[in-house]
Protein backbone atom coordinates (compact mmCIF):
# COMPACT_ATOMS: atom_id res chain seq x y z
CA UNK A 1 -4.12 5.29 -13.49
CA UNK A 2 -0.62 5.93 -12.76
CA UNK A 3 -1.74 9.05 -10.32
CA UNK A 4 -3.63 6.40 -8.55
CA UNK A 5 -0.87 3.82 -8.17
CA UNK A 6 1.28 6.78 -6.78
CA UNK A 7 -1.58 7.58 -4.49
CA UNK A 8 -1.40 4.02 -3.04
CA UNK A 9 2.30 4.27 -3.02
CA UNK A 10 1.99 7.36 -0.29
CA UNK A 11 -0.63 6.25 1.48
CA UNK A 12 1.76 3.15 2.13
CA UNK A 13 4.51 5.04 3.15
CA UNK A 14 2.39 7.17 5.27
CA UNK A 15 0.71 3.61 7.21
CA UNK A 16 4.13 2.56 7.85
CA UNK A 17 5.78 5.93 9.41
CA UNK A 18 3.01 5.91 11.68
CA UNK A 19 5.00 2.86 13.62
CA UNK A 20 8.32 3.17 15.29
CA UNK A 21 8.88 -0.73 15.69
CA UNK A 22 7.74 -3.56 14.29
CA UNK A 23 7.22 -7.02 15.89
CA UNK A 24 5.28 -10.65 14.99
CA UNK A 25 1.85 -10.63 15.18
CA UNK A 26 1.55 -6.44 14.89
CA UNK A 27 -1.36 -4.73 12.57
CA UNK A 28 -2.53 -1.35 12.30
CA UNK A 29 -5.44 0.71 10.64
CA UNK A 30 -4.76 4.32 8.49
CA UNK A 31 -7.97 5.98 7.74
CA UNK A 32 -7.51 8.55 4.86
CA UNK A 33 -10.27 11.02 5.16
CA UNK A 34 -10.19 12.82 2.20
CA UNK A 35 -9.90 9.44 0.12
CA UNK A 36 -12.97 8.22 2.14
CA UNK A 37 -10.26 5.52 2.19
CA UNK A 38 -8.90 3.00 5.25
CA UNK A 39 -5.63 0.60 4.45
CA UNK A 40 -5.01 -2.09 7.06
CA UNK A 41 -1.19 -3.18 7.92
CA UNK A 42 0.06 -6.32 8.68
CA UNK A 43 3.60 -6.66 9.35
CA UNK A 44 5.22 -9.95 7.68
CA UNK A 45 8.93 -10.12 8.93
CA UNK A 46 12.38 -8.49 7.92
CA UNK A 47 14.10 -8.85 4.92
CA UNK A 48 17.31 -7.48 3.24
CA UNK A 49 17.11 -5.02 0.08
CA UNK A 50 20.22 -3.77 -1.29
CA UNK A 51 22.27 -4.60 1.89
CA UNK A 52 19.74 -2.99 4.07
CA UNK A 53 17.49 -4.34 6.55
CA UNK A 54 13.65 -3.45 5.59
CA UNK A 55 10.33 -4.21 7.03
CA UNK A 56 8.03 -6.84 4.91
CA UNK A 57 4.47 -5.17 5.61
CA UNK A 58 0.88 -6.94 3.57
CA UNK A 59 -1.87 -4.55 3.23
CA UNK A 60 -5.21 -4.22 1.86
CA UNK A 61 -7.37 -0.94 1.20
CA UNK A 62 -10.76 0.29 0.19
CA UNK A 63 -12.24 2.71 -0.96
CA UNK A 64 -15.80 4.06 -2.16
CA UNK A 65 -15.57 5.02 -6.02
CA UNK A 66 -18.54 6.19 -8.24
CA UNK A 67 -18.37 1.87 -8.98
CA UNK A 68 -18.78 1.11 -5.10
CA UNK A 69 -16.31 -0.32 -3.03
CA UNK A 70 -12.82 -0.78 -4.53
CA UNK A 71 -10.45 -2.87 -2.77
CA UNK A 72 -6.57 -3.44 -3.19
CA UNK A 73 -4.40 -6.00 -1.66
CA UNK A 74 -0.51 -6.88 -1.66
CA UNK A 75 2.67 -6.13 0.04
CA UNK A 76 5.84 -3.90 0.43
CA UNK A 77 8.96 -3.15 1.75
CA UNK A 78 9.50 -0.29 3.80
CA UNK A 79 13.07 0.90 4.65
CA UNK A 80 12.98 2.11 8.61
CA UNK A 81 16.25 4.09 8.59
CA UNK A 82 15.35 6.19 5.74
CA UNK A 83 11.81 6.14 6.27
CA UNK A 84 10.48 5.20 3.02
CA UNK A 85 8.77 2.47 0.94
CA UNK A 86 11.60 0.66 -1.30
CA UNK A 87 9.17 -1.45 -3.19
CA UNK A 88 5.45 -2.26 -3.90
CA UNK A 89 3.13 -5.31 -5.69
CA UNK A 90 -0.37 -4.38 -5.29
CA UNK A 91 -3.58 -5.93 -7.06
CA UNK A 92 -7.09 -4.39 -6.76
CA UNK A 93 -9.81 -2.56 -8.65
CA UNK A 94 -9.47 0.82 -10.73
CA UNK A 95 -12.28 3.31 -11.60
CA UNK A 96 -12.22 3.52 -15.36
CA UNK A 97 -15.21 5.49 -16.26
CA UNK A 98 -13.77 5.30 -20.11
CA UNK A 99 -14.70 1.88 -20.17
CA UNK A 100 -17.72 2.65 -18.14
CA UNK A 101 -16.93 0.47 -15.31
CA UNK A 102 -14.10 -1.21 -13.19
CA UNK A 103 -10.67 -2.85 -14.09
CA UNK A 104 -8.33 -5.56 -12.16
CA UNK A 105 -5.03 -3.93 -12.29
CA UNK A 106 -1.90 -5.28 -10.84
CA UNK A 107 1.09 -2.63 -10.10
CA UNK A 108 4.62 -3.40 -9.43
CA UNK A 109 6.74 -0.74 -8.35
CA UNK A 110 10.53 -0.80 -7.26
CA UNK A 111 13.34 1.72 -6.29
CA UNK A 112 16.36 1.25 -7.37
């Protein structure tokens, strides 16, 4: 769901203000209580988005749905300066108790 994918969106944002420098070789843990949710960091390198420098940072995340566990993996860019994400590509599982069950869904979201 697209509440969901903004969800994932925050919680990435939130992972990455939690560091105030980046280096090779760096990873991290954000444990989202209220999610009963944990997203683990890796940072991938620097890149350039729009003329500004940004951090490249992979992550994956699970969570316990009414399905089980429900994990999502990809990466984004997060803009240090102005302290937020400027981009995401994520793929994991969804909840879709519609369908009575669990979907693969892949999200791409960029800032412009």
């Amino acid at each position: 769901s697209f509440t969901r994918q903004l969800a994932v969106f925050n919680d990435l944002a939130l992972g990455a203000g939690k560091k105030s420098s980046f280096s090779d070789g760096d990873t991290w843990r954000v444990s989202i209580a209220d999610k009963d949710e944990v997203v683990n960091f890796t940072y991938q390198g620097m890149q350039s988005y729009h003329g500004h420098a940004v951090v490249a940072i992979g992550f994956t995340t699970t969570r316990m749905t009414q399905n089980g566990v429900a994990p999502v993996t990809g990466n984004f860019l997060y803009d240090v300066k102005r302290h937020m994400v400027t981009s995401v590509h994520s793929v994991g599982e969804e909840d879709m108790p519609s369908l009575g069950g669990v979907r693969n869904t892949t999200v791409d979201i960029t800032l412009q």
